[in-house]
C-alpha atoms as a PDB file:
ATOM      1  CA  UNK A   1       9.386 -44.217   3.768  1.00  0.00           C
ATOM      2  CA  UNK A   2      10.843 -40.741   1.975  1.00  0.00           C
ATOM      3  CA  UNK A   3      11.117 -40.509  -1.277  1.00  0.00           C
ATOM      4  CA  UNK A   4      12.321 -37.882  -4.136  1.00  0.00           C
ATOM      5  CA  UNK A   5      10.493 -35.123  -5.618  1.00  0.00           C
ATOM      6  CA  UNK A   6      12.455 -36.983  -9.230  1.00  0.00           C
ATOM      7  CA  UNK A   7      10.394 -40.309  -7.604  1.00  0.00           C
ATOM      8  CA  UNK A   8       7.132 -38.465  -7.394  1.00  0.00           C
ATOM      9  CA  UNK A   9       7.320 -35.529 -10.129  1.00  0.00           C
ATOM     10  CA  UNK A  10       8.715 -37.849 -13.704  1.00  0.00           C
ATOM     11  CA  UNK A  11       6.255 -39.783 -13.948  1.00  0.00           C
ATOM     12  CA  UNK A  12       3.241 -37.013 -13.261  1.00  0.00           C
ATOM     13  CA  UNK A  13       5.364 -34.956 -15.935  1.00  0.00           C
ATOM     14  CA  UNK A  14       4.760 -38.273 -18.099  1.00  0.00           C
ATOM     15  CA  UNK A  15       0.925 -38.798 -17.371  1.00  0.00           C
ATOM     16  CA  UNK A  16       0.204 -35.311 -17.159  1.00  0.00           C
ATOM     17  CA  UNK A  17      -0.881 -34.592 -13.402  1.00  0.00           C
ATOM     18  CA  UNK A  18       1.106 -32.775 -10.981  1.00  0.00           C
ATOM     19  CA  UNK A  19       2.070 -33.142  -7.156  1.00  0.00           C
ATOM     20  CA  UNK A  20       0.991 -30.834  -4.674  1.00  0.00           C
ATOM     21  CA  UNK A  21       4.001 -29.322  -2.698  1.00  0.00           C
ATOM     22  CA  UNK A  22       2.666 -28.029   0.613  1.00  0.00           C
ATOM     23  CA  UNK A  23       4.680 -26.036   3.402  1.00  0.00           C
ATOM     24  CA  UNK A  24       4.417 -27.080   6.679  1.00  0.00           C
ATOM     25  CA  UNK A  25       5.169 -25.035   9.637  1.00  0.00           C
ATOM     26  CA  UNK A  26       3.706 -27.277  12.978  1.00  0.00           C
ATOM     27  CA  UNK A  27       1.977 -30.471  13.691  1.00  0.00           C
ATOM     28  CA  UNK A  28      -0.968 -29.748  12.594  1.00  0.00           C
ATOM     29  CA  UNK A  29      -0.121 -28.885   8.894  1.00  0.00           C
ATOM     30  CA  UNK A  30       1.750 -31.754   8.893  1.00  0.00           C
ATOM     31  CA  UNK A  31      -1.321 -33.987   9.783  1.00  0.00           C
ATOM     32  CA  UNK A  32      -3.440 -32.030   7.769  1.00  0.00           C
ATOM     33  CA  UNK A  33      -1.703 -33.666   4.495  1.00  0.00           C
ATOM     34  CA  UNK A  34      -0.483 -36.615   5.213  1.00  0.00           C
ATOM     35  CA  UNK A  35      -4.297 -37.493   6.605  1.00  0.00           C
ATOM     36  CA  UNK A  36      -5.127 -35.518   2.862  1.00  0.00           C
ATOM     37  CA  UNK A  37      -2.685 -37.672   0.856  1.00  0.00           C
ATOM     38  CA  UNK A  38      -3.984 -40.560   2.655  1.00  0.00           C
ATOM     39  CA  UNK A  39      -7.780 -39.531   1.857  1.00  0.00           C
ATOM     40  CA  UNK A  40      -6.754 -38.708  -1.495  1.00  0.00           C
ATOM     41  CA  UNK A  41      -4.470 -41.923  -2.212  1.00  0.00           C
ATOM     42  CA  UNK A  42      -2.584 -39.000  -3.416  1.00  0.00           C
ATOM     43  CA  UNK A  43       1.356 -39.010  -3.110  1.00  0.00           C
ATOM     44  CA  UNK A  44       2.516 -35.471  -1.650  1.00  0.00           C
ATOM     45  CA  UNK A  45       5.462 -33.387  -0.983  1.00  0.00           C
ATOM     46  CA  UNK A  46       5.681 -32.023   2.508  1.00  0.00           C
ATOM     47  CA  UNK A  47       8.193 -28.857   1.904  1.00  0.00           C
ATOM     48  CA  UNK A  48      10.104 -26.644   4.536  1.00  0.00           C
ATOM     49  CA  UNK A  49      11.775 -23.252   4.668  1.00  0.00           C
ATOM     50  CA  UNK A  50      14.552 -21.672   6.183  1.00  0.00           C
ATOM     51  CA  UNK A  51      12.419 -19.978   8.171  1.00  0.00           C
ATOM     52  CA  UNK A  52      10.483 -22.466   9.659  1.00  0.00           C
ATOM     53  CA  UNK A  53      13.375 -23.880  10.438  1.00  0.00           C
ATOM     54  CA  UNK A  54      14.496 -21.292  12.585  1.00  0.00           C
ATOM     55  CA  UNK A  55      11.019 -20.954  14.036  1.00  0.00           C
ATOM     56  CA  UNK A  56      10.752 -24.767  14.796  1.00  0.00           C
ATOM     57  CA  UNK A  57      14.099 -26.252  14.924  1.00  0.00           C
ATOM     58  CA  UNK A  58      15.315 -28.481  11.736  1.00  0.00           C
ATOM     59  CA  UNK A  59      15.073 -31.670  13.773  1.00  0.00           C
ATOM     60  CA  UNK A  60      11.379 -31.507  15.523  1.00  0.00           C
ATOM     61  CA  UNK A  61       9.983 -30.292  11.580  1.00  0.00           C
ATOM     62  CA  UNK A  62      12.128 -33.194   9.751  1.00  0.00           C
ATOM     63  CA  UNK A  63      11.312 -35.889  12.273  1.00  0.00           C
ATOM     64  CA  UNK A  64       7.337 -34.997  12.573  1.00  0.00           C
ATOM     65  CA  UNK A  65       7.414 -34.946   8.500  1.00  0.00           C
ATOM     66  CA  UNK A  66       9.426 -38.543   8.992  1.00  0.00           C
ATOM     67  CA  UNK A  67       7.018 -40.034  11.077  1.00  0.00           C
ATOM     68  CA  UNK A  68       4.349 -38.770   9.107  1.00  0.00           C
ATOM     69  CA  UNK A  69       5.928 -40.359   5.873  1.00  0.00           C
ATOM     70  CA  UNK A  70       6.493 -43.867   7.779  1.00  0.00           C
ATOM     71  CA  UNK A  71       2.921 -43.679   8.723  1.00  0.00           C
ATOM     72  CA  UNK A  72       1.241 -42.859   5.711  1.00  0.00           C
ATOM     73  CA  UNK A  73       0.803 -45.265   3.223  1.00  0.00           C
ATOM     74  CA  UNK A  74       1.509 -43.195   0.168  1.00  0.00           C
ATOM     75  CA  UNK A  75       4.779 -41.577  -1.253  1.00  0.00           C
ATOM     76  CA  UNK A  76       5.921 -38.293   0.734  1.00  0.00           C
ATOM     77  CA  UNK A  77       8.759 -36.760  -0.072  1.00  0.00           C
ATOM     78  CA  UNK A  78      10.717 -34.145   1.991  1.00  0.00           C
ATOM     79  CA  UNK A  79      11.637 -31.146   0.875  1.00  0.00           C
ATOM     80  CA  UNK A  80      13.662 -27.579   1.532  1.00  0.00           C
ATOM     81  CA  UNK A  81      11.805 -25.382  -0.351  1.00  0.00           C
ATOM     82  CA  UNK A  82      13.477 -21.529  -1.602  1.00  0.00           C
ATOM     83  CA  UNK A  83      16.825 -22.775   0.421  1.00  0.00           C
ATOM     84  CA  UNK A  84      19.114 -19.939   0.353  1.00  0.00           C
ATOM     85  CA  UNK A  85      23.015 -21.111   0.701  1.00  0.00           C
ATOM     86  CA  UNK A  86      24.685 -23.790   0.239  1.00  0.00           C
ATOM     87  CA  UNK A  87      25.162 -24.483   4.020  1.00  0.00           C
ATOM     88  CA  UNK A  88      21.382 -24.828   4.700  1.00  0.00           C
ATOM     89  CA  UNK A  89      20.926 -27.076   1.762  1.00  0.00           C
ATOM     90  CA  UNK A  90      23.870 -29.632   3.152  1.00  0.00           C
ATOM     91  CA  UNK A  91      22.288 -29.051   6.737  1.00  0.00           C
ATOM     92  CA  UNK A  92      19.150 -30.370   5.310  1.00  0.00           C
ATOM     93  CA  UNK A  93      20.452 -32.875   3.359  1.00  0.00           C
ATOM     94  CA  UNK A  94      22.662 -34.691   6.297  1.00  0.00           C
ATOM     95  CA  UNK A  95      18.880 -34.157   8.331  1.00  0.00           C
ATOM     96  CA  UNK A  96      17.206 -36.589   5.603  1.00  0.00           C
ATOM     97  CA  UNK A  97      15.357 -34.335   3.481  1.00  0.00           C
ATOM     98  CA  UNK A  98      14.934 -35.928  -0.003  1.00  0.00           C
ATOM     99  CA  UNK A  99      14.821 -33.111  -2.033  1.00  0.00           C
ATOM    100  CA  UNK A 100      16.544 -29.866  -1.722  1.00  0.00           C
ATOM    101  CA  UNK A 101      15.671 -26.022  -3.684  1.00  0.00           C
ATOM    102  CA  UNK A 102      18.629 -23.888  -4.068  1.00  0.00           C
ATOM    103  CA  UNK A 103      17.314 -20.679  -4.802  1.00  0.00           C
ATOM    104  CA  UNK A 104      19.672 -18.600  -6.704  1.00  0.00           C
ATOM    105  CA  UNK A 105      17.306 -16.626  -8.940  1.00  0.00           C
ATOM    106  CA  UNK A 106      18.382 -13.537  -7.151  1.00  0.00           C
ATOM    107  CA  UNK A 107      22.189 -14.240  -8.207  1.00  0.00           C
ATOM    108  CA  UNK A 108      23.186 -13.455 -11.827  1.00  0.00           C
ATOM    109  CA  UNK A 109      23.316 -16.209 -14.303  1.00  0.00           C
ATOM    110  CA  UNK A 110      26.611 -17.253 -13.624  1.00  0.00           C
ATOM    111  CA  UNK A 111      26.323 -17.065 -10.335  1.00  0.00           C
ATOM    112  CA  UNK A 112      23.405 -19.187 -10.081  1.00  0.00           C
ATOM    113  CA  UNK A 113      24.611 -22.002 -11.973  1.00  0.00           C
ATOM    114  CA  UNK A 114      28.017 -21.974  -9.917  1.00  0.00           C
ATOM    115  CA  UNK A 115      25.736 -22.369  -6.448  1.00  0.00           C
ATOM    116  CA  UNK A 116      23.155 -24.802  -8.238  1.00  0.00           C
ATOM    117  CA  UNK A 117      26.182 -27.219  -9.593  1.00  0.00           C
ATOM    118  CA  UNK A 118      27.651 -26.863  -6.235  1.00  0.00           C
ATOM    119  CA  UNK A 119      24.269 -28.180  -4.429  1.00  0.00           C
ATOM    120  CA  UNK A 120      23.801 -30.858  -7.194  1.00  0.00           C
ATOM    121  CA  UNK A 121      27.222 -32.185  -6.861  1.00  0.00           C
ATOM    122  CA  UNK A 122      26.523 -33.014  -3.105  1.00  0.00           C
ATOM    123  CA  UNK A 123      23.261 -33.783  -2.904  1.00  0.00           C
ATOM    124  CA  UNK A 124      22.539 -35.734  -6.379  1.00  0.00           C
ATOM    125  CA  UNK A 125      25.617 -38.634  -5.153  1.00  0.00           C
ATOM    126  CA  UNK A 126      23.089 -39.097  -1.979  1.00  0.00           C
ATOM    127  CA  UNK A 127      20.427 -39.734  -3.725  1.00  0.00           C
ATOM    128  CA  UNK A 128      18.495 -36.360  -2.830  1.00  0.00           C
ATOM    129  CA  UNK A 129      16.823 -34.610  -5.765  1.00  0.00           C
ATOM    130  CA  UNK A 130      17.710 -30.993  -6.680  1.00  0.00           C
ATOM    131  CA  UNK A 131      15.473 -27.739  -8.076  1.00  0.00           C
ATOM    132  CA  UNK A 132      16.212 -24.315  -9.084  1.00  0.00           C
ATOM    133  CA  UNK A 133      15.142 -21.423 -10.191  1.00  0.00           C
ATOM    134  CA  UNK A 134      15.228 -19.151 -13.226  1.00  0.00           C
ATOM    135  CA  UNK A 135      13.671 -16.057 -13.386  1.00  0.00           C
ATOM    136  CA  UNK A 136      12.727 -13.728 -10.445  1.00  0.00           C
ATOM    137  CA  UNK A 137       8.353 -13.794  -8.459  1.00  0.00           C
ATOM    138  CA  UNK A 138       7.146 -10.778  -7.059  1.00  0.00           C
ATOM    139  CA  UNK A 139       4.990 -11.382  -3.738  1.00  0.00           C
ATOM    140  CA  UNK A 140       5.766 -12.220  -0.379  1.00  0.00           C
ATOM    141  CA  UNK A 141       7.720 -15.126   0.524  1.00  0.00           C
ATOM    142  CA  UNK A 142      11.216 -16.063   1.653  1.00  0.00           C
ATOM    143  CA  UNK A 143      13.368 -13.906  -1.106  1.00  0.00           C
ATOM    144  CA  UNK A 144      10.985 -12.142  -3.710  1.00  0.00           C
ATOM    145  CA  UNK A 145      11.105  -8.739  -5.804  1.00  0.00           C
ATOM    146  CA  UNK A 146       8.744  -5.895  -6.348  1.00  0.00           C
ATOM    147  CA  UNK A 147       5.853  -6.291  -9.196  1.00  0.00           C
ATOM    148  CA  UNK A 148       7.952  -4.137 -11.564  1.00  0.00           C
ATOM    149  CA  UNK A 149      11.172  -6.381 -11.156  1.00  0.00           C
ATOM    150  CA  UNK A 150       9.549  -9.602 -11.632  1.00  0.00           C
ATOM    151  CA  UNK A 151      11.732 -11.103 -14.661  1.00  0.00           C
ATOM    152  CA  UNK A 152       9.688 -14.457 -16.896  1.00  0.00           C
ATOM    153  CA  UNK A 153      12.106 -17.213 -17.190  1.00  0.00           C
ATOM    154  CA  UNK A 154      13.666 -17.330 -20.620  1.00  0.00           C
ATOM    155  CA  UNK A 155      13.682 -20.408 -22.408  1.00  0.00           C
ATOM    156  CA  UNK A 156      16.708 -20.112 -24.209  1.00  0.00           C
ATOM    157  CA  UNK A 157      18.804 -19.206 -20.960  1.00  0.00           C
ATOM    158  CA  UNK A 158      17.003 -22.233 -19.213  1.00  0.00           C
ATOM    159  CA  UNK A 159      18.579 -24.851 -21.591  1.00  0.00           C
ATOM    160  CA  UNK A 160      21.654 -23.544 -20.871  1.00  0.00           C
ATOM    161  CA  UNK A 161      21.241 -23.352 -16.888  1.00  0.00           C
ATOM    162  CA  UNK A 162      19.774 -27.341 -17.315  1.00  0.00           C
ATOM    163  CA  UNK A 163      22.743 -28.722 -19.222  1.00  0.00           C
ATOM    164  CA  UNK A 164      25.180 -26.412 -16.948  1.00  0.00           C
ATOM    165  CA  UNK A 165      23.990 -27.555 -13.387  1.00  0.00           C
ATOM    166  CA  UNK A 166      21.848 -30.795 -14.391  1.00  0.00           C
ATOM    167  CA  UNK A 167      19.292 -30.264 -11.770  1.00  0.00           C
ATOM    168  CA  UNK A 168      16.330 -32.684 -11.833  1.00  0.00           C
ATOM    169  CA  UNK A 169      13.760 -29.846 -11.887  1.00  0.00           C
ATOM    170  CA  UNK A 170      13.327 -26.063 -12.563  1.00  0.00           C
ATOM    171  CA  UNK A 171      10.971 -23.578 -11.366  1.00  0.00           C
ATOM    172  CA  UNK A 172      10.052 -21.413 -13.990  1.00  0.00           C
ATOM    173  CA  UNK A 173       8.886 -18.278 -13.730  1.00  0.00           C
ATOM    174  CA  UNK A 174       5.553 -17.471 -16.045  1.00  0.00           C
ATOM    175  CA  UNK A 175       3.475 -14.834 -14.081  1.00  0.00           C
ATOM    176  CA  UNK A 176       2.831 -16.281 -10.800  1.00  0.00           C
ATOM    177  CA  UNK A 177       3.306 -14.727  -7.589  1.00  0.00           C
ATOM    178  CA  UNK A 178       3.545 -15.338  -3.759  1.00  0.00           C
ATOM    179  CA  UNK A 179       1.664 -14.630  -0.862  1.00  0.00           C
ATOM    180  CA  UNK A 180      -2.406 -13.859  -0.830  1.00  0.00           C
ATOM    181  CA  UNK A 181      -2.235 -10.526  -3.036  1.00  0.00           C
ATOM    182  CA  UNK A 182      -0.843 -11.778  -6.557  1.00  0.00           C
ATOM    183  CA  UNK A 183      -2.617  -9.555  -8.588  1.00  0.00           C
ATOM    184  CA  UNK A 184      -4.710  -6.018  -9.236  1.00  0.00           C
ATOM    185  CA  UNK A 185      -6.211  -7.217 -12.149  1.00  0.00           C
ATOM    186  CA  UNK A 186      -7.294 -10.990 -13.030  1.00  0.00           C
ATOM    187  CA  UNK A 187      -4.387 -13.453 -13.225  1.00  0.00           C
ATOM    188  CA  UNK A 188      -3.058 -14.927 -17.018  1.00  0.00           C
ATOM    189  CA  UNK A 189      -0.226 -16.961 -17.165  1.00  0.00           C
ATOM    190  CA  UNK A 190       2.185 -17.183 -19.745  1.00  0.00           C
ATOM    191  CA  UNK A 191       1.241 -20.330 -21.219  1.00  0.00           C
ATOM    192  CA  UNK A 192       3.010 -19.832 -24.665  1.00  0.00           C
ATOM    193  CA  UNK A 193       6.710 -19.345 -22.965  1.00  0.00           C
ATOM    194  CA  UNK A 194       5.512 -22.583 -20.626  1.00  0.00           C
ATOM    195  CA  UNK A 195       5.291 -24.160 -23.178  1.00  0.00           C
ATOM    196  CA  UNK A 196       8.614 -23.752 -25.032  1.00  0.00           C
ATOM    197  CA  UNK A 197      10.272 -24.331 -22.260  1.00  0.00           C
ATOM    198  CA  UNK A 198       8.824 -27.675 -21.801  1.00  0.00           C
ATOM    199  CA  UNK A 199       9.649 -28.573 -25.475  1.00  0.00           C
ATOM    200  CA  UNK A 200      12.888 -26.983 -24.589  1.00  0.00           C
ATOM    201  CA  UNK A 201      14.224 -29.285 -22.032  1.00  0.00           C
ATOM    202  CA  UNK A 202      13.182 -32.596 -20.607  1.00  0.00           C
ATOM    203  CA  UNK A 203      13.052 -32.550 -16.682  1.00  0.00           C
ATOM    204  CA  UNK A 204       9.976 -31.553 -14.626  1.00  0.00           C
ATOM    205  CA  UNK A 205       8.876 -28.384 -14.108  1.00  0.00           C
ATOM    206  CA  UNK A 206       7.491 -26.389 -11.051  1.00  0.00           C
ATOM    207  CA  UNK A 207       5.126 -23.656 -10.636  1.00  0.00           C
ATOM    208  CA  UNK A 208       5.701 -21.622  -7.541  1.00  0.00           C
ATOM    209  CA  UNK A 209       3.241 -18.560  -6.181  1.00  0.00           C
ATOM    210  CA  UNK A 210       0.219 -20.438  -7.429  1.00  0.00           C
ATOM    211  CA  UNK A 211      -2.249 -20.455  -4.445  1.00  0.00           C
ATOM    212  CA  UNK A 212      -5.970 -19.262  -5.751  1.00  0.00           C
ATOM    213  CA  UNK A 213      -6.788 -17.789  -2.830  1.00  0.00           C
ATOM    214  CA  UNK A 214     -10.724 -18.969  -2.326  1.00  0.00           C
ATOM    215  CA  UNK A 215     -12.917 -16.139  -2.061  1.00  0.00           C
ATOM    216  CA  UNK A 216     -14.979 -18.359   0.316  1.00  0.00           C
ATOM    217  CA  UNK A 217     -12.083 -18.605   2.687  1.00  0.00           C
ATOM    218  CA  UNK A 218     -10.978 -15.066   2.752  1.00  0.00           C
ATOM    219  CA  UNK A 219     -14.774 -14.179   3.301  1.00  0.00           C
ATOM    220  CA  UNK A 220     -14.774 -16.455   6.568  1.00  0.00           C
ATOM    221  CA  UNK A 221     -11.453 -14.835   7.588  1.00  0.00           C
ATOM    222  CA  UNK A 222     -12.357 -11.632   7.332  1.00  0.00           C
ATOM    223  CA  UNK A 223     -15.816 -12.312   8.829  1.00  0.00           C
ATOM    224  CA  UNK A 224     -14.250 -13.008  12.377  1.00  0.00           C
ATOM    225  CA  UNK A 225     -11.743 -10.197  12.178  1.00  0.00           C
ATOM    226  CA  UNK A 226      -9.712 -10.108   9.225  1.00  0.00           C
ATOM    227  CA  UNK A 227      -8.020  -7.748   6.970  1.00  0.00           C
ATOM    228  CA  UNK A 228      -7.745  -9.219   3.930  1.00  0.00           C
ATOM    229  CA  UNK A 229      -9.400  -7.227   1.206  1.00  0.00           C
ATOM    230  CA  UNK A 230      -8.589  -7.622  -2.395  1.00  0.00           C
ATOM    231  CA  UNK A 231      -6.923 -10.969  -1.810  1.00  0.00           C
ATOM    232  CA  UNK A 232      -6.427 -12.942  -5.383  1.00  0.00           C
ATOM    233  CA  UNK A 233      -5.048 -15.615  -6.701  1.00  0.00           C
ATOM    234  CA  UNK A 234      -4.435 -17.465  -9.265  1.00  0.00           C
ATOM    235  CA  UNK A 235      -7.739 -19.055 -11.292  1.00  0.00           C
ATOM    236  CA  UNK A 236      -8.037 -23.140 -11.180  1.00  0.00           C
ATOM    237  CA  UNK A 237      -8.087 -22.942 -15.141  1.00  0.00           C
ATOM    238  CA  UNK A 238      -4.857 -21.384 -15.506  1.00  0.00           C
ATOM    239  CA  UNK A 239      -3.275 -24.317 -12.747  1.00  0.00           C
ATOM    240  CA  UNK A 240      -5.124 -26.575 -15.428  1.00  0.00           C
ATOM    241  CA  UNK A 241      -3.349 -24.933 -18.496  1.00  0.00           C
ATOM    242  CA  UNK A 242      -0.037 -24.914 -17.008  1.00  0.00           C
ATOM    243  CA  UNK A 243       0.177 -29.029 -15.906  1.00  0.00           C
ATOM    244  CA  UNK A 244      -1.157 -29.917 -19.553  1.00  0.00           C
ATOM    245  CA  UNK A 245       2.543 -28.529 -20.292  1.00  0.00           C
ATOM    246  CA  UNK A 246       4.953 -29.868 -18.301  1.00  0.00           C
ATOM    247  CA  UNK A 247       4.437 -28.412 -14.650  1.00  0.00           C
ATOM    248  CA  UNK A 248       4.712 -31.412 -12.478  1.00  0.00           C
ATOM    249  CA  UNK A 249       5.102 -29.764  -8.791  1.00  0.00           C
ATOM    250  CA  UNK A 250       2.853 -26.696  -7.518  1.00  0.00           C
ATOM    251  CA  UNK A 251       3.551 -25.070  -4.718  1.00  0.00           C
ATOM    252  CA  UNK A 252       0.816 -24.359  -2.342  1.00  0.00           C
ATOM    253  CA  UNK A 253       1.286 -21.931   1.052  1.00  0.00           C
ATOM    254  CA  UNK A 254      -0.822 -19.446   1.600  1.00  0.00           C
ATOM    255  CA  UNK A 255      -4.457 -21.308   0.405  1.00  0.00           C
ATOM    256  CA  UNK A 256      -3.509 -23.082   4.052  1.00  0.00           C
ATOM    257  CA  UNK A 257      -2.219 -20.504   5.627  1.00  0.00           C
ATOM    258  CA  UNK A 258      -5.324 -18.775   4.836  1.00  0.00           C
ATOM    259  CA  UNK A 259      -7.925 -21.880   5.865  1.00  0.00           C
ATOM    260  CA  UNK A 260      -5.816 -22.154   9.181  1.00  0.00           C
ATOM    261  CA  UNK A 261      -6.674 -18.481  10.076  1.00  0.00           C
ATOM    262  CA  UNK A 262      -9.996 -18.092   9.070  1.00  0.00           C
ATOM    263  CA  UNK A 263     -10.674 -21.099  11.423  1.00  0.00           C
ATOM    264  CA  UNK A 264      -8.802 -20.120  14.537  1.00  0.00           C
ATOM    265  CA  UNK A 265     -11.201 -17.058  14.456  1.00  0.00           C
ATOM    266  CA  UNK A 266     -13.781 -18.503  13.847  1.00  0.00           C
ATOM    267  CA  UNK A 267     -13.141 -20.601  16.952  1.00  0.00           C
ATOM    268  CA  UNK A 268     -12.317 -18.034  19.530  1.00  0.00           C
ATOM    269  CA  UNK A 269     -15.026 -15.918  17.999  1.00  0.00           C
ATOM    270  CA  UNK A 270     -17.615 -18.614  18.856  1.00  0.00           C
ATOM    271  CA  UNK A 271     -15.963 -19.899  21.995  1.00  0.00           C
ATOM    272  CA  UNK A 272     -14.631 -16.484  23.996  1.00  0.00           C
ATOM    273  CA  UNK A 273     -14.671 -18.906  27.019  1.00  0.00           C
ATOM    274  CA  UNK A 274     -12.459 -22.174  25.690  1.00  0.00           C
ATOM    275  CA  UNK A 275      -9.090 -22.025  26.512  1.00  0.00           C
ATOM    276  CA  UNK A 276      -8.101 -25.810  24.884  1.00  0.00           C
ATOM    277  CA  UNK A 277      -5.715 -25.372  22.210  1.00  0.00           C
ATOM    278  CA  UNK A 278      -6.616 -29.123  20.347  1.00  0.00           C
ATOM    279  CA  UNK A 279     -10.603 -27.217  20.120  1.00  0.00           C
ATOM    280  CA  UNK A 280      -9.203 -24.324  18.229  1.00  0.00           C
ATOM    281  CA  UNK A 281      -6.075 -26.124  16.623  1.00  0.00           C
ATOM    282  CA  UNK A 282      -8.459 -29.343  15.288  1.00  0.00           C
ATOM    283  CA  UNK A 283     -10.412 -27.369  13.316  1.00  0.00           C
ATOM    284  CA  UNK A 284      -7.703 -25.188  11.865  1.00  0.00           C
ATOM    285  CA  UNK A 285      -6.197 -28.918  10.608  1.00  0.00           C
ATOM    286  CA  UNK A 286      -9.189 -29.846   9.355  1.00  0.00           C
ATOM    287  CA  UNK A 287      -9.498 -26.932   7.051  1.00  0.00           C
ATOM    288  CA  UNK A 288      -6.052 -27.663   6.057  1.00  0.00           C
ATOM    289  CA  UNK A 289      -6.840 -31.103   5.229  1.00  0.00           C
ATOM    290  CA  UNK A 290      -9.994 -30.352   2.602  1.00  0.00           C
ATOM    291  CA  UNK A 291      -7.819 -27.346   1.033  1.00  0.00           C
ATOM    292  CA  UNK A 292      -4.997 -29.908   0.446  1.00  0.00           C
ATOM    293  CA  UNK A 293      -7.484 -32.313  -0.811  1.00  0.00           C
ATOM    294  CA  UNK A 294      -9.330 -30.122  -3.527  1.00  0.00           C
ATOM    295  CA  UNK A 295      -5.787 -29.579  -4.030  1.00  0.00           C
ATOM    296  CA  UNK A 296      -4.999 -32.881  -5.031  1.00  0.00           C
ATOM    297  CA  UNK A 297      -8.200 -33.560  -6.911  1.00  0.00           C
ATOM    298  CA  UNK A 298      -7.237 -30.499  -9.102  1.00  0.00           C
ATOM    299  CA  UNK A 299      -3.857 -31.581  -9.957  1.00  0.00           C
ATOM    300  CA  UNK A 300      -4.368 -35.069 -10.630  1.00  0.00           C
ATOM    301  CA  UNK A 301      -2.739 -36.774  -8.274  1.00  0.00           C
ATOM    302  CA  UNK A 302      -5.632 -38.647  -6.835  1.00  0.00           C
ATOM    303  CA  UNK A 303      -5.916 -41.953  -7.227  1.00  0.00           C
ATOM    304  CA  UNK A 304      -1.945 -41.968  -8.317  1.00  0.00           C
ATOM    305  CA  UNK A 305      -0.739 -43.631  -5.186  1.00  0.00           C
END
């Protein structure tokens, strides 16, 4: 059975762990953390983007993250992660997601709390669960901005978007980034404005862009074929830092992305002759799995079931 990212994230904000939020794209990302939640006795939040739904179709991604939630037997929630209008988020909610992101961080302030309050008043009556964002990641990922126009989330302009929209979590901006080449120089997060936000206001928090990018990993990919040099991420002690105040969700993308690829090369590197996609495919969710699972074991959430 579904639940909310509220279900899953106020109480890790209370006990001081955080839930891993992992995109999945196929079957076999799917299965790679529900059998890692179920490993872990971990709960887990299985989260979707526009553009996997328009790569997959909205109802084979929310049915195979359905059946996985009515099969495992720990919490999953559903969720539309960096949803873009308010049209996808109502398609999503009538599908039986039961959490929605309206991302309006690249709207101005006004404008963001008009499309958040607008989400929140549909979705929040039907028992679905809604984030935001305030304050603007560089990277790669569905809607992001250059290094130079990244923008911190201000803590004073956060109350204000809270109490405006009354969304049951906000993803803050503090000096993350998407997509496998965060940084030039070693990662440090702004802890200090994390934390006055979190004194600030009361509901959850979320840290998106915060991958770490194993070295390990990128070394395999790149090993079979890969171009991936000067791939970085963000350090396990800063993820530490930022749940002792007050993130509760963490997005995590490209560490799978990254474990799924080095393994399908691997594969066909050291099988030119197989031509059976579950040989190459297996693997690649297996990989997936033990990311998600040191994952879980460095948020918390183990155990928390």
């Amino acid at each position: 059975m579904l639940v909310t990212n509220k279900d899953l994230m106020v109480p890790a904000r209370k006990k001081g762990y955080a839930i891993g939020a992992f995109n999945v794209q196929n079957l076999e990302s799917t299965l790679a953390i529900a059998e890692a939640a179920t490993e872990e006795k971990s709960p887990a939040i299985m989260q979707i983007t526009p553009s996997v739904i328009k790569y997959a179709g909205l109802a084979y991604i929310s049915n195979l993250v359905k059946t996985a939630a009515e099969i495992a037997p720990v919490p999953i929630a559903m969720h539309l992660d960096h949803g873009g209008d308010f049209e996808t988020a109502v398609k999503c909610i009538d599908a039986g997601f039961t959490s929605v992101m309206i991302d309006g961080s690249f709207l101005s302030f006004d404008e963001n709390v008009a499309l958040t309050k607008r989400v929140a008043d549909v979705a929040q009556p039907r028992g679905v669960s809604v984030e935001a964002e305030l304050g603007k990641l560089a990277g790669v990922e569905e809607r992001t901005v250059a290094e130079k126009d990244a923008i911190l989330t201000d803590p004073k302009a956060a109350v204000d978007f809270v109490e405006k929209t009354g969304v049951d979590t906000l993803a803050v901006a503090i000096g993350t980034s998407h997509g496998a080449y965060k940084f030039k120089t070693q990662a440090k997060l702004d802890i200090e404005r994390l934390k006055t936000i979190s004194q600030k206001i009361g509901i959850p928090l979320v840290l998106h862009g915060a991958s770490s990018v194993p070295q390990e990993i990128v070394e395999k990919a790149n090993k079979y074929g890969a171009e991936l040099s000067g791939a970085k991420g963000i350090p396990e002690t800063e993820i530490k830092k930022a749940i002792s105040f007050g993130i509760a969700k963490i997005n995590i993308d490209t560490d799978l992305r990254l474990a799924f690829t080095a393994t399908v090369r691997e594969a066909f590197t050291n099988a030119p002759k197989n031509f059976d996609p579950r040989k190459v495919l297996g693997p690649a969710k297996n990989a997936m799995k033990e990311v998600a699972k040191g994952k879980m074991q460095l948020f918390g959430s183990t155990g928390k079931a």
